[in-house]
Protein backbone atom coordinates (compact mmCIF):
# COMPACT_ATOMS: atom_id res chain seq x y z
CA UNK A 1 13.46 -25.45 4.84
CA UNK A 2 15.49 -25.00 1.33
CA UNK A 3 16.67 -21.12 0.86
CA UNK A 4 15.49 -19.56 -1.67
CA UNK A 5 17.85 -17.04 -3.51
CA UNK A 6 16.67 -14.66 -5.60
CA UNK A 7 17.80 -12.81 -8.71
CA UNK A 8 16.75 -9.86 -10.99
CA UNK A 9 16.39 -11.10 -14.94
CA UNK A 10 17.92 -9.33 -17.36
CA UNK A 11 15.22 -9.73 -19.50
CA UNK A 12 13.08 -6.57 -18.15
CA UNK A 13 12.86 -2.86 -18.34
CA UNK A 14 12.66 -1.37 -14.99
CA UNK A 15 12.85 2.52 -13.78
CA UNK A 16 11.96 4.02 -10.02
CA UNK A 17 9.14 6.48 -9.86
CA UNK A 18 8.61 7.76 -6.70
CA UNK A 19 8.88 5.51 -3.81
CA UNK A 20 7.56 2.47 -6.30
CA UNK A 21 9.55 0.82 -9.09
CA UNK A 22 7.53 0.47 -12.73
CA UNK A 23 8.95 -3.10 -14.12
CA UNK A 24 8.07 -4.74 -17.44
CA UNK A 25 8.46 -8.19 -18.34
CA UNK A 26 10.04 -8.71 -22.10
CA UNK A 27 8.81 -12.45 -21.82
CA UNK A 28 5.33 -11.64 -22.35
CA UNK A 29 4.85 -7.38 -21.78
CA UNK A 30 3.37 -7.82 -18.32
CA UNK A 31 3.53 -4.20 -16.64
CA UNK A 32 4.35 -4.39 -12.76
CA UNK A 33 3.92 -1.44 -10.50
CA UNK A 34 5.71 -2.64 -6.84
CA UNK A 35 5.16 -1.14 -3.96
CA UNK A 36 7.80 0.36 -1.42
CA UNK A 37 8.45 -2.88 0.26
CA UNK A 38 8.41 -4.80 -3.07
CA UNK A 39 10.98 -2.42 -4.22
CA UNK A 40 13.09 -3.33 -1.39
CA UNK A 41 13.30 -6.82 -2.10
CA UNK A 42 13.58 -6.26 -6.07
CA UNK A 43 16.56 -3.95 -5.43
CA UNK A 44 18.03 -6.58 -3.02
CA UNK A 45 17.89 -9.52 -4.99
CA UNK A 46 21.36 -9.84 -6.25
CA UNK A 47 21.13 -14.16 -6.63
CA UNK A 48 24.17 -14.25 -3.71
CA UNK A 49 21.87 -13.03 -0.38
CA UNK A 50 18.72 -15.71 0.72
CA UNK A 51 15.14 -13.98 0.62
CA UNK A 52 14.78 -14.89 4.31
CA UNK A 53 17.94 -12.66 4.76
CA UNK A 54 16.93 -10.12 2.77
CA UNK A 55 13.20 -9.97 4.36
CA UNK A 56 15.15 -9.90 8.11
CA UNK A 57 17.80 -7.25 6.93
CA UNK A 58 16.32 -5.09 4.63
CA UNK A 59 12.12 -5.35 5.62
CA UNK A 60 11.79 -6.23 9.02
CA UNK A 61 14.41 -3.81 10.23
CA UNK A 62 13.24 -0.30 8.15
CA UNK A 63 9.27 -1.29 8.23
CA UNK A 64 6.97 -2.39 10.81
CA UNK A 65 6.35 -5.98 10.02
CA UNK A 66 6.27 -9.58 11.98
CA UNK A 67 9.01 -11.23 9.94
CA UNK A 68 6.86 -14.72 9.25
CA UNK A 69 4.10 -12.50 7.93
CA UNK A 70 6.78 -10.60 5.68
CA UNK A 71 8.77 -13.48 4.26
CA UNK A 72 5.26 -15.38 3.37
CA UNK A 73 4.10 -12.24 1.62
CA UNK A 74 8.21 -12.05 -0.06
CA UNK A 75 7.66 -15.15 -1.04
CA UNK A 76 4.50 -14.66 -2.71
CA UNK A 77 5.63 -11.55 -4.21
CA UNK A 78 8.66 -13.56 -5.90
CA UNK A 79 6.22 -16.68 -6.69
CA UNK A 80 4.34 -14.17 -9.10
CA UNK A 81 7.54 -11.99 -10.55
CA UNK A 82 9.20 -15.37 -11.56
CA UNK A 83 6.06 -16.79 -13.12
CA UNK A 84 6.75 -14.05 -15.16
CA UNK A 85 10.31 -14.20 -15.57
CA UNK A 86 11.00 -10.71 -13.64
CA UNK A 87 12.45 -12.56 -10.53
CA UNK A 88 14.79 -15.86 -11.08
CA UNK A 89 14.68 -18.03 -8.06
CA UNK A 90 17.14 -21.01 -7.26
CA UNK A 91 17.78 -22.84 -4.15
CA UNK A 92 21.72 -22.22 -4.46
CA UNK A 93 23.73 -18.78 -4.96
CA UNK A 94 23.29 -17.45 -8.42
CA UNK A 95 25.99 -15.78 -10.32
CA UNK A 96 24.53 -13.49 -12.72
CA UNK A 97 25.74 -11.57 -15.64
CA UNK A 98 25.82 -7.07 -15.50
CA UNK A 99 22.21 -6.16 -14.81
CA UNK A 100 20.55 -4.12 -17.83
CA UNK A 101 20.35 -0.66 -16.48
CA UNK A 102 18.00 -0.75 -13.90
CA UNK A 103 16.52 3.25 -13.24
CA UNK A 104 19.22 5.68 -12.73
CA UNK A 105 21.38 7.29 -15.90
């Protein structure tokens, strides 16, 4: 199986509320809501780390989760985002340029 590395566009606006993170596409206005665990992996994906990595290291150890269940639902979770151009995906490392501010000041 090919790894699958993930990145955050720069082409969204994105800002924490609560334990959920409120992200809009700027390809086509598409409001996304994601959910605690979704959050995890968008705040992970920094193009260098694999999703299967990220799904062992940063879902399956803080949340109670069988780690093929989680990386199928990670990977459908990332299927969707980059349909939408939230999420790029590539099969090699990605460098990427300075993220746009993402929540925070």
């Amino acid at each position: 199986m090919n790894k699958r590395y993930i990145a955050r566009s720069t082409e969204i606006a994105a800002r924490p509320l609560g334990g959920e993170m409120m992200i809009m596409s700027a390809r086509d206005s598409t409001l996304f809501t994601l959910n605690e665990i979704a959050s995890v992996i968008w705040q992970a994906a920094d193009g260098m780390t694999p999703l299967d990595e990220i799904v062992e290291r940063e879902v399956c150890a803080v949340f109670d989760v069988e780690a093929g269940v989680a990386l199928r639902d990670a990977e459908g979770l990332v299927d969707e985002l980059a349909a939408h151009g939230i999420l790029l995906v590539s099969d090699q490392p990605m460098a990427r340029p300075s993220d746009p501010l993402q929540g925070g000041s």
